[in-house]
PDB file of N, CA and C in Angstrom:
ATOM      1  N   UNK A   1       0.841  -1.166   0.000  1.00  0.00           N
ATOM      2  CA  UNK A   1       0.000   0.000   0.000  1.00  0.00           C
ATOM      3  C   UNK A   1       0.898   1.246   0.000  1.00  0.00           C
ATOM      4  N   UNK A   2       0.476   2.169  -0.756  1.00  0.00           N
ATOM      5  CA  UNK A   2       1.156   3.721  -0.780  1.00  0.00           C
ATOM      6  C   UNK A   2       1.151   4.573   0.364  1.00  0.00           C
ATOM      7  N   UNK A   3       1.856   5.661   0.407  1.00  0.00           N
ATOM      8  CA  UNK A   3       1.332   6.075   2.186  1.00  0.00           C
ATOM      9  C   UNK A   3       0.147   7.089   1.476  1.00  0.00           C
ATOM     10  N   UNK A   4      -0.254   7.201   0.421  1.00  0.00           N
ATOM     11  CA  UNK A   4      -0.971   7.695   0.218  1.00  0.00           C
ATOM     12  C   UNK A   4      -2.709   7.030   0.600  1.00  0.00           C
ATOM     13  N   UNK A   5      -2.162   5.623   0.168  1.00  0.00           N
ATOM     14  CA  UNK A   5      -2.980   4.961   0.071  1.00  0.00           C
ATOM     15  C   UNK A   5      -3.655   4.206   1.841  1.00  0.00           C
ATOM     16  N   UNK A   6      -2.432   4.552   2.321  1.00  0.00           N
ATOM     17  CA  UNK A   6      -2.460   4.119   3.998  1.00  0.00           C
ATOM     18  C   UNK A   6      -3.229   5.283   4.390  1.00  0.00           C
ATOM     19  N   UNK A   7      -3.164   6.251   4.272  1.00  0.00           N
ATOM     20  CA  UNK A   7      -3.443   8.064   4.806  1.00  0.00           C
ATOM     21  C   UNK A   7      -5.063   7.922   4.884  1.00  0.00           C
ATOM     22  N   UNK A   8      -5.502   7.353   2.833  1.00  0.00           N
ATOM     23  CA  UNK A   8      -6.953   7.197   3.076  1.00  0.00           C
ATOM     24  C   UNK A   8      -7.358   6.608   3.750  1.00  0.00           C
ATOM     25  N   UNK A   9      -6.672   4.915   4.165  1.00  0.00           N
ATOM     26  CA  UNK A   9      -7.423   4.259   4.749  1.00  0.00           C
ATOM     27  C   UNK A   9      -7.016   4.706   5.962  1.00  0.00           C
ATOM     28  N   UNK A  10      -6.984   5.065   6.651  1.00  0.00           N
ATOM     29  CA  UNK A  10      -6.672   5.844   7.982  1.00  0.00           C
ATOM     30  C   UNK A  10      -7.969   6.639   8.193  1.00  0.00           C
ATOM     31  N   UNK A  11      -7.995   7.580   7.455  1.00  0.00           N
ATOM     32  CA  UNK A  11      -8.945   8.636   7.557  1.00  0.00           C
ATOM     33  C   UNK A  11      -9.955   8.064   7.526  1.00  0.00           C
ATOM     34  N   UNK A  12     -10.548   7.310   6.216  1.00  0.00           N
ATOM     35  CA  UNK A  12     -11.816   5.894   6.230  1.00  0.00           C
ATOM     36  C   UNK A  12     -12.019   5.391   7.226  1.00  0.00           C
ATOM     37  N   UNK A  13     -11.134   4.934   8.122  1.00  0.00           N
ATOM     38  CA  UNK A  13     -11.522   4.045   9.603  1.00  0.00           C
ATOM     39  C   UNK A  13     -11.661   5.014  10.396  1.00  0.00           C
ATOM     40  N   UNK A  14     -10.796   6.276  10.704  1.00  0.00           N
ATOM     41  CA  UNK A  14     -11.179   6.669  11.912  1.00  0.00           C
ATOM     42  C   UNK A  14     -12.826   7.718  11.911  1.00  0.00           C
ATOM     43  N   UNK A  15     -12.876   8.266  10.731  1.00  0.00           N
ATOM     44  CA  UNK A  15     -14.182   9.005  10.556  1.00  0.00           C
ATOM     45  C   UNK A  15     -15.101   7.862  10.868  1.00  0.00           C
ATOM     46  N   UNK A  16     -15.257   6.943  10.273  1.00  0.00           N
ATOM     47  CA  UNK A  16     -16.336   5.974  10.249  1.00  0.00           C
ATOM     48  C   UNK A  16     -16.279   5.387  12.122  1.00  0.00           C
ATOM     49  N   UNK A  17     -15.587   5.311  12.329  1.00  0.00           N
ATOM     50  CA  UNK A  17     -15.279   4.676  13.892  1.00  0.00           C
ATOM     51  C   UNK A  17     -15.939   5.745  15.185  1.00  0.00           C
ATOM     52  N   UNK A  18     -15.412   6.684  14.686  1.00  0.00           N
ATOM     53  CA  UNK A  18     -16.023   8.213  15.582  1.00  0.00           C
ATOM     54  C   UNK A  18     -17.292   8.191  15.024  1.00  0.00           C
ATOM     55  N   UNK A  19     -18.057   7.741  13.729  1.00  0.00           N
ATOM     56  CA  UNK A  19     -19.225   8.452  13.250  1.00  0.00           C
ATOM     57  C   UNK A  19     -19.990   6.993  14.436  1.00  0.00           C
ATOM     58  N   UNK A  20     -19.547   5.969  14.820  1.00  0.00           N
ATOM     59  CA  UNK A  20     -20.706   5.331  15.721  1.00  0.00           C
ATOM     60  C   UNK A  20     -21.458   6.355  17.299  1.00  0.00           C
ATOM     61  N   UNK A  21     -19.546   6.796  17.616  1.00  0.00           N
ATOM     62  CA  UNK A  21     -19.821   7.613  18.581  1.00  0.00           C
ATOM     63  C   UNK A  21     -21.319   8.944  18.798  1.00  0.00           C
ATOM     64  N   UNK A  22     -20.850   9.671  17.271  1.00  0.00           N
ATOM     65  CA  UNK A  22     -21.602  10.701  16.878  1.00  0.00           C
ATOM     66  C   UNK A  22     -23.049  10.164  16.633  1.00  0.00           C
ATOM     67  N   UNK A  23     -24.053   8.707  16.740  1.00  0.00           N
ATOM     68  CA  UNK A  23     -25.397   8.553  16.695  1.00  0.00           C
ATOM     69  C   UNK A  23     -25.788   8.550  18.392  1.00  0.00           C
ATOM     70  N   UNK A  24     -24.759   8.547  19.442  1.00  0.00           N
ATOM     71  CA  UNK A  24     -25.055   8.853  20.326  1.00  0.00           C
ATOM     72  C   UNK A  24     -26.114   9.507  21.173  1.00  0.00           C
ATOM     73  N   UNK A  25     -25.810  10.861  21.063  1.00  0.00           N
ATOM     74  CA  UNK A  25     -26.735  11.742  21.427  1.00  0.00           C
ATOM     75  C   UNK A  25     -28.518  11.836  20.634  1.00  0.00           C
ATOM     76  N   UNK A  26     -28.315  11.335  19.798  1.00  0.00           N
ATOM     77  CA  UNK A  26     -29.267  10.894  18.914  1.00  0.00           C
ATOM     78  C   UNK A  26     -29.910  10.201  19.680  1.00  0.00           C
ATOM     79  N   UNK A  27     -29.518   8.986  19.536  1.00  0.00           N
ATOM     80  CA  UNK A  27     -30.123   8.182  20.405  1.00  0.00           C
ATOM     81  C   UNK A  27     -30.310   8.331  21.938  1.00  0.00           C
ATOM     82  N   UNK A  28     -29.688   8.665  22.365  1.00  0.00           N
ATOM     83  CA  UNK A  28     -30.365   9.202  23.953  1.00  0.00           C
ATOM     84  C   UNK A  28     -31.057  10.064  23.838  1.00  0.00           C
ATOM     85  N   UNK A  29     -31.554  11.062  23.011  1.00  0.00           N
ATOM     86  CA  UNK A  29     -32.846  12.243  23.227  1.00  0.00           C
ATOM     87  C   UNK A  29     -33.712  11.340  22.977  1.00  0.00           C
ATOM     88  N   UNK A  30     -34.051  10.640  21.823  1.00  0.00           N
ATOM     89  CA  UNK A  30     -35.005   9.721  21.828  1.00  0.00           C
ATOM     90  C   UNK A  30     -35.049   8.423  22.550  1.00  0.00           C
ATOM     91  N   UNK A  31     -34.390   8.191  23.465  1.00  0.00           N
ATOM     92  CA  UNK A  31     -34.710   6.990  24.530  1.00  0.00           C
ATOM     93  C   UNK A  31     -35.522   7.504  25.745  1.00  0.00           C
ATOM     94  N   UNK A  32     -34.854   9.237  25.845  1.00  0.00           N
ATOM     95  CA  UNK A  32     -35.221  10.128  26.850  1.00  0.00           C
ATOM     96  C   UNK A  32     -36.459  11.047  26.870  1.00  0.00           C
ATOM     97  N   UNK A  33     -36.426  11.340  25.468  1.00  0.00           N
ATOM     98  CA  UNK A  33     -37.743  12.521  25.658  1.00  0.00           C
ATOM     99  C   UNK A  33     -38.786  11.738  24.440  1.00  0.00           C
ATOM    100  N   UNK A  34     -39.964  11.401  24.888  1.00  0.00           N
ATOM    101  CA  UNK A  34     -40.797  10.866  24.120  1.00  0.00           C
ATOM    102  C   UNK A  34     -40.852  12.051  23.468  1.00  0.00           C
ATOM    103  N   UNK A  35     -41.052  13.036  22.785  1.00  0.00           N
ATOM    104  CA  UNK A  35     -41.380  13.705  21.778  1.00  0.00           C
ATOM    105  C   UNK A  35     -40.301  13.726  20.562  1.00  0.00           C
ATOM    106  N   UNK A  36     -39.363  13.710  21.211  1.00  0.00           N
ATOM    107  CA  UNK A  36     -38.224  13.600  20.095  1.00  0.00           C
ATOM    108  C   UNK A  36     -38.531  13.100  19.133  1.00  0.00           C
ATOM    109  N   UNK A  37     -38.954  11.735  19.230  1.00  0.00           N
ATOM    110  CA  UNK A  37     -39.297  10.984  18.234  1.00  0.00           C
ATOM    111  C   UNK A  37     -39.760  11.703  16.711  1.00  0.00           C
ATOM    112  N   UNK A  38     -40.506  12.780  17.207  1.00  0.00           N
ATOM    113  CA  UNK A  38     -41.497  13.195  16.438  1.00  0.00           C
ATOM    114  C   UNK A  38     -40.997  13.955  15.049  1.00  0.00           C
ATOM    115  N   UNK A  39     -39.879  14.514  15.230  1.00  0.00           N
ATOM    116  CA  UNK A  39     -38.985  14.987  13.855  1.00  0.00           C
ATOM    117  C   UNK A  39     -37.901  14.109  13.352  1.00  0.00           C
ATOM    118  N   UNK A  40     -38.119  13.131  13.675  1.00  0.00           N
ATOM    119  CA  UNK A  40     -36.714  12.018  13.237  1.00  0.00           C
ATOM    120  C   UNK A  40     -37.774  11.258  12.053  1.00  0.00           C
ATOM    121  N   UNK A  41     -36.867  11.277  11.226  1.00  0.00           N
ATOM    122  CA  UNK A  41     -37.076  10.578   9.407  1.00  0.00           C
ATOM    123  C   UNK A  41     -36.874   8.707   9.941  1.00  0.00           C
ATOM    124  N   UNK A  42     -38.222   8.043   9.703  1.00  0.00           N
ATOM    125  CA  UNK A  42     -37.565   6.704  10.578  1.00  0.00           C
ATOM    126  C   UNK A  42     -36.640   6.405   8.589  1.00  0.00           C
ATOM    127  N   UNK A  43     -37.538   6.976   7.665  1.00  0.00           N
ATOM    128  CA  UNK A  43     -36.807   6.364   6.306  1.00  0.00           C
ATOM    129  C   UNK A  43     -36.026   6.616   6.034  1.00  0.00           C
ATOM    130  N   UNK A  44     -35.238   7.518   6.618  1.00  0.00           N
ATOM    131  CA  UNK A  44     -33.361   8.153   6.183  1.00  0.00           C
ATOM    132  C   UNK A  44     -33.170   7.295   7.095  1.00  0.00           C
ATOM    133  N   UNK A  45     -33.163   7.548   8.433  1.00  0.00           N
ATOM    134  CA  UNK A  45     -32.131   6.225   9.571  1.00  0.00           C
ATOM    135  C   UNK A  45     -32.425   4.967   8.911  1.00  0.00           C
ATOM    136  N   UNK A  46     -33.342   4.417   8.144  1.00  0.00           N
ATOM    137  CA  UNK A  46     -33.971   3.467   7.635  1.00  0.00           C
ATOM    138  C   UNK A  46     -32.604   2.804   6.449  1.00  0.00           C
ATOM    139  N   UNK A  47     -32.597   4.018   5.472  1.00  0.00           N
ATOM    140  CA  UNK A  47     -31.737   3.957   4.868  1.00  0.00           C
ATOM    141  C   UNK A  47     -30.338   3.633   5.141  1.00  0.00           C
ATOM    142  N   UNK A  48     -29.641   4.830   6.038  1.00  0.00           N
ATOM    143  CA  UNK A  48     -28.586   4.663   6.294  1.00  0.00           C
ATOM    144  C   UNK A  48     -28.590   3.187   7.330  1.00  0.00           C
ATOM    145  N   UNK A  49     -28.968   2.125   7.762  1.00  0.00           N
ATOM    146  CA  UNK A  49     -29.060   1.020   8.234  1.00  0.00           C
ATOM    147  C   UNK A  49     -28.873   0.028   7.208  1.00  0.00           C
ATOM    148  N   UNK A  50     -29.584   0.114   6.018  1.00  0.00           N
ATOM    149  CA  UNK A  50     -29.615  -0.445   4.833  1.00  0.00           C
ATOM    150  C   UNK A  50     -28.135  -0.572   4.135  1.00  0.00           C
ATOM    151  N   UNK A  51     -28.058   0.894   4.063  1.00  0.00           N
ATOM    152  CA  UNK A  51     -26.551   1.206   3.253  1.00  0.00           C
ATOM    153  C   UNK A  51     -24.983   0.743   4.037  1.00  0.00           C
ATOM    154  N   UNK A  52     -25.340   0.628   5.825  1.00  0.00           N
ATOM    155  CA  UNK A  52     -23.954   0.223   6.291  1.00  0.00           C
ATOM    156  C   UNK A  52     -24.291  -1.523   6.549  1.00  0.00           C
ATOM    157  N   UNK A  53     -25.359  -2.129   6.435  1.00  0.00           N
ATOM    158  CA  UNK A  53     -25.586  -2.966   6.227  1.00  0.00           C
ATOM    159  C   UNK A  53     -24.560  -3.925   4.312  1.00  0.00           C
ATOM    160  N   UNK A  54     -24.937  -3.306   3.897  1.00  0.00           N
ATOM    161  CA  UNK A  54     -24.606  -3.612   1.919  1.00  0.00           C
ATOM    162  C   UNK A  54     -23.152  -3.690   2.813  1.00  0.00           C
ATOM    163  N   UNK A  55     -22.228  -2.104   3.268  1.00  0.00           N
ATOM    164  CA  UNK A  55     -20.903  -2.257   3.571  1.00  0.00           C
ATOM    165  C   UNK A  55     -20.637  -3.307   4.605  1.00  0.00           C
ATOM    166  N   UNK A  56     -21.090  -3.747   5.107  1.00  0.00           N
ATOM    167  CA  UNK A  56     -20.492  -4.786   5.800  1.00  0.00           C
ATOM    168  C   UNK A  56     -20.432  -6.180   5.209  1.00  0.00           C
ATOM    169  N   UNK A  57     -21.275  -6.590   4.329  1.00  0.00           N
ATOM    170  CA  UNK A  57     -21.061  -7.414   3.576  1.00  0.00           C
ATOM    171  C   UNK A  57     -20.061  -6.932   2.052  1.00  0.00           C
ATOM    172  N   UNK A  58     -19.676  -5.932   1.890  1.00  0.00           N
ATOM    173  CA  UNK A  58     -19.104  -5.638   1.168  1.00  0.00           C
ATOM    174  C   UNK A  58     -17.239  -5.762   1.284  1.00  0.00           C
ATOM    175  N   UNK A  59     -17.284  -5.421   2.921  1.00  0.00           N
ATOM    176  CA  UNK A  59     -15.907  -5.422   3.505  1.00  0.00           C
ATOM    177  C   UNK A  59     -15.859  -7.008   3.656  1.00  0.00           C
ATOM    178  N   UNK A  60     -16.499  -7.687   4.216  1.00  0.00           N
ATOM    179  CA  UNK A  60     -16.772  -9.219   4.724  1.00  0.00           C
ATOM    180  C   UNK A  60     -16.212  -9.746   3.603  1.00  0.00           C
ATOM    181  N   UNK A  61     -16.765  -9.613   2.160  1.00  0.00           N
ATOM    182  CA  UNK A  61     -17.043 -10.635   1.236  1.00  0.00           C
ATOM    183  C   UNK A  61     -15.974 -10.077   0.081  1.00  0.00           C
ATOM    184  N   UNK A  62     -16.301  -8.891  -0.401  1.00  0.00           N
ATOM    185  CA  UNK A  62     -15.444  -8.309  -1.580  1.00  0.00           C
ATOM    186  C   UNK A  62     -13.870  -7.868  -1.189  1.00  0.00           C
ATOM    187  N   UNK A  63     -14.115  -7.020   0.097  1.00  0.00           N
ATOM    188  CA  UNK A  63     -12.737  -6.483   0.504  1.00  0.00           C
ATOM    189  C   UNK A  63     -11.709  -7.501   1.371  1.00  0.00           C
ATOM    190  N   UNK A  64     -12.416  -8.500   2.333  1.00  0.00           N
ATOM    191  CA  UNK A  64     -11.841  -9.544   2.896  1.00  0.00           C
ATOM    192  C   UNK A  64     -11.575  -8.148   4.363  1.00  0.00           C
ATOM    193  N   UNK A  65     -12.178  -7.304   4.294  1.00  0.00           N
ATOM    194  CA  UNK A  65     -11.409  -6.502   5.513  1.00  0.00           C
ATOM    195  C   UNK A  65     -12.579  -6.625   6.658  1.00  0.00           C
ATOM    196  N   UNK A  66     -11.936  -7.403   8.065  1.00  0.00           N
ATOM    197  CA  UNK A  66     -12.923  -7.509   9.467  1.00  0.00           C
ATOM    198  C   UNK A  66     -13.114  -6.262   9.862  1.00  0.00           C
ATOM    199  N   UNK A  67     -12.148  -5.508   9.802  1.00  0.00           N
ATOM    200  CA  UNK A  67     -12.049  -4.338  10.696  1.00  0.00           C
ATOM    201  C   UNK A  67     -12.955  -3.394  10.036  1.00  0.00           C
ATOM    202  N   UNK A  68     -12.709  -3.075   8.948  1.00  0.00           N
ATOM    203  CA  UNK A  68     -13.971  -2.414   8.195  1.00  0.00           C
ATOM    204  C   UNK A  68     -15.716  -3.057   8.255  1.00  0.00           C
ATOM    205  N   UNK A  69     -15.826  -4.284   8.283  1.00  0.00           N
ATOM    206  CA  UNK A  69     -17.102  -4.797   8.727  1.00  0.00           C
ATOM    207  C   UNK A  69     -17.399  -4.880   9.920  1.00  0.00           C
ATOM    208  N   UNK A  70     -16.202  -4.697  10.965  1.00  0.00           N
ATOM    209  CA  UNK A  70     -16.803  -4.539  12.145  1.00  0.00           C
ATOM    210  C   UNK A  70     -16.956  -2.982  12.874  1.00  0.00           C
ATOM    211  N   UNK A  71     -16.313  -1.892  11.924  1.00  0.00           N
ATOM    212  CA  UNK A  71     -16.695  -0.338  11.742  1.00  0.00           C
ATOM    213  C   UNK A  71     -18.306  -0.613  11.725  1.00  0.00           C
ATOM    214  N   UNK A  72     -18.678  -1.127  10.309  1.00  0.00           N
ATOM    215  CA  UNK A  72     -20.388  -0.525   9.838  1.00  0.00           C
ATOM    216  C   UNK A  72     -20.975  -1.444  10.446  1.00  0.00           C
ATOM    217  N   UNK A  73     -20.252  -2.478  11.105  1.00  0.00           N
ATOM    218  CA  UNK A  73     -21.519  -2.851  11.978  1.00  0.00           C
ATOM    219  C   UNK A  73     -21.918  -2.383  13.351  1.00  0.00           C
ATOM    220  N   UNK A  74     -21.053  -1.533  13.454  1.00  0.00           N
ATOM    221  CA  UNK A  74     -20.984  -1.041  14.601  1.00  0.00           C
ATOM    222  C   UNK A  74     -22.018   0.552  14.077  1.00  0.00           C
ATOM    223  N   UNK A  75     -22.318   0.939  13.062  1.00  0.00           N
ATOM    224  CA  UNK A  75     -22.829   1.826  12.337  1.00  0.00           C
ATOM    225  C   UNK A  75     -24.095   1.548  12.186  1.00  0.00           C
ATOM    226  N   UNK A  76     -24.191   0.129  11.819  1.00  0.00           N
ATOM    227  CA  UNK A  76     -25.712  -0.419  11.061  1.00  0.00           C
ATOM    228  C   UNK A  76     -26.521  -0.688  12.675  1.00  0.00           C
ATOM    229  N   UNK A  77     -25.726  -0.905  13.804  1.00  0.00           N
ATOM    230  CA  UNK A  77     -26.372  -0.971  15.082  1.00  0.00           C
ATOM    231  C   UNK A  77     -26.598   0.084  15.448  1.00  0.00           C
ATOM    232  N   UNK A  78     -26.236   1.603  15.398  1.00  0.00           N
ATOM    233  CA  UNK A  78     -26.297   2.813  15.739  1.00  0.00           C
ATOM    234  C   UNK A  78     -27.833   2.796  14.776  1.00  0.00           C
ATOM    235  N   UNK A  79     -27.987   3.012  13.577  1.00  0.00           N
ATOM    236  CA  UNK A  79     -28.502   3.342  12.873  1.00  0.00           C
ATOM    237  C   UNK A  79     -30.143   2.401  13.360  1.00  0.00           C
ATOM    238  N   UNK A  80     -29.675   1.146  13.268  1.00  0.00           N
ATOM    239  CA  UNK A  80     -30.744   0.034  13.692  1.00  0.00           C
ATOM    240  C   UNK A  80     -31.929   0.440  15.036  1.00  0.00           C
ATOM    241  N   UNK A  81     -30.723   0.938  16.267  1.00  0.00           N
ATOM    242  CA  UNK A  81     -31.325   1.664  17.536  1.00  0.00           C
ATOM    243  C   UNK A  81     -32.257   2.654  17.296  1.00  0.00           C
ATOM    244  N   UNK A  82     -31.660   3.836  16.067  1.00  0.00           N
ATOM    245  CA  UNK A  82     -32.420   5.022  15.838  1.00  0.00           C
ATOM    246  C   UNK A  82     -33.797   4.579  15.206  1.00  0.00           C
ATOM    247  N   UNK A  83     -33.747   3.975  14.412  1.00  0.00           N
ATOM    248  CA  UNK A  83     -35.122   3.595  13.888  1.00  0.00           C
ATOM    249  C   UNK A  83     -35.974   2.562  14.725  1.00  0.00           C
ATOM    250  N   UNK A  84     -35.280   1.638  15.412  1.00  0.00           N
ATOM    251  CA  UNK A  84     -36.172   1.000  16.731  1.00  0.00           C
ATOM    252  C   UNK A  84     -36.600   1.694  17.887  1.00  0.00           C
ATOM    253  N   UNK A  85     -35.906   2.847  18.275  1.00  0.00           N
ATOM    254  CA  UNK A  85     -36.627   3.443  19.261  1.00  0.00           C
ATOM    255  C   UNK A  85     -37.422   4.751  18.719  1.00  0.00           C
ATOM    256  N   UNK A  86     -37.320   4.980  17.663  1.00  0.00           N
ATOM    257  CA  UNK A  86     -38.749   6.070  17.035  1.00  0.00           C
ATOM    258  C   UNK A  86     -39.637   5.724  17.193  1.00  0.00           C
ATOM    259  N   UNK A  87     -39.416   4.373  15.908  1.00  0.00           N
ATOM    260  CA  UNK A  87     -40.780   3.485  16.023  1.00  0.00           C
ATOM    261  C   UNK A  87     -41.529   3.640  17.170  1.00  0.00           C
ATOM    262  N   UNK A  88     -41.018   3.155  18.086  1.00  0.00           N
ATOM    263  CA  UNK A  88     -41.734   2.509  19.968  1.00  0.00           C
ATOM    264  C   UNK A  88     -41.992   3.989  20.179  1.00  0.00           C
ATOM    265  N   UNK A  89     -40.785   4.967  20.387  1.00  0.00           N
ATOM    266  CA  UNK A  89     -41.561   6.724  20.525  1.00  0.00           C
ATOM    267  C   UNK A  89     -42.919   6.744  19.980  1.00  0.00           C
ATOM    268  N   UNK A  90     -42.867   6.742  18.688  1.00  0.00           N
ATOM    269  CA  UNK A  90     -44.036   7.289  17.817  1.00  0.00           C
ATOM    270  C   UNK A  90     -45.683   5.944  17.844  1.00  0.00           C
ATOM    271  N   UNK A  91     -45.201   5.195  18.233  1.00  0.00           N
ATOM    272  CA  UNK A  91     -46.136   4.102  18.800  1.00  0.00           C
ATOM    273  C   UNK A  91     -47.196   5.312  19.919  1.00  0.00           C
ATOM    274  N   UNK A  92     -45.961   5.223  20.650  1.00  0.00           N
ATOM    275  CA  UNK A  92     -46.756   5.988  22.273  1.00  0.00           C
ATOM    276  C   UNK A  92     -46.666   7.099  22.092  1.00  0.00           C
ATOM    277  N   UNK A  93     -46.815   7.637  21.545  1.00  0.00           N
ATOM    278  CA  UNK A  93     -47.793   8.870  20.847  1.00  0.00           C
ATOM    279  C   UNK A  93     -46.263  10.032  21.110  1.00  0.00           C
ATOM    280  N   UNK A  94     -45.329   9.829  20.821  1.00  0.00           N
ATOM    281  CA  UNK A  94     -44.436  10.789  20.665  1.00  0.00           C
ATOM    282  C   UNK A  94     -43.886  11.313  19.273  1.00  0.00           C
TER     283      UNK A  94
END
């Protein structure tokens, strides 16, 4: 690999690694305040669950890379939470 090519994948893992961190707060307003629920897109979190889902079988199968499938799965569970606890919000009337 180039160090060019090391640099990206550097940057690729650590953005993606911090971006689990960053659904955080997300997810605790909506565990916390039943209304929250109420402006959250369940079909974008929907999506983005979908899409780090594809990447993890993509790293798994095409790239052979764990560490990258175990990034978006760590992503597709962030993402998975956000749209499971709307749902249940917006159930009970939030």
């Amino acid at each position: 690999m180039t160090m060019l090519e090391t640099l990206v994948a550097g940057i690729f893992s650590i953005t993606n690694a911090f971006r689990i961190v960053a659904y955080i707060p997300q997810i605790l307003r909506i565990a916390r305040e039943p209304l929250a629920a109420h402006g959250v897109a369940s079909s974008t979190w929907l999506m983005f669950f979908a899409s780090h889902i594809a990447t993890v079988a993509y790293a798994a199968i095409i790239v052979r890379d764990a560490a990258m499938a175990i990034v978006f799965l760590g992503n597709a569970t962030a993402c998975g939470l956000i749209v499971g606890l709307t749902i249940w919000r917006k159930q009970q009337g939030g």
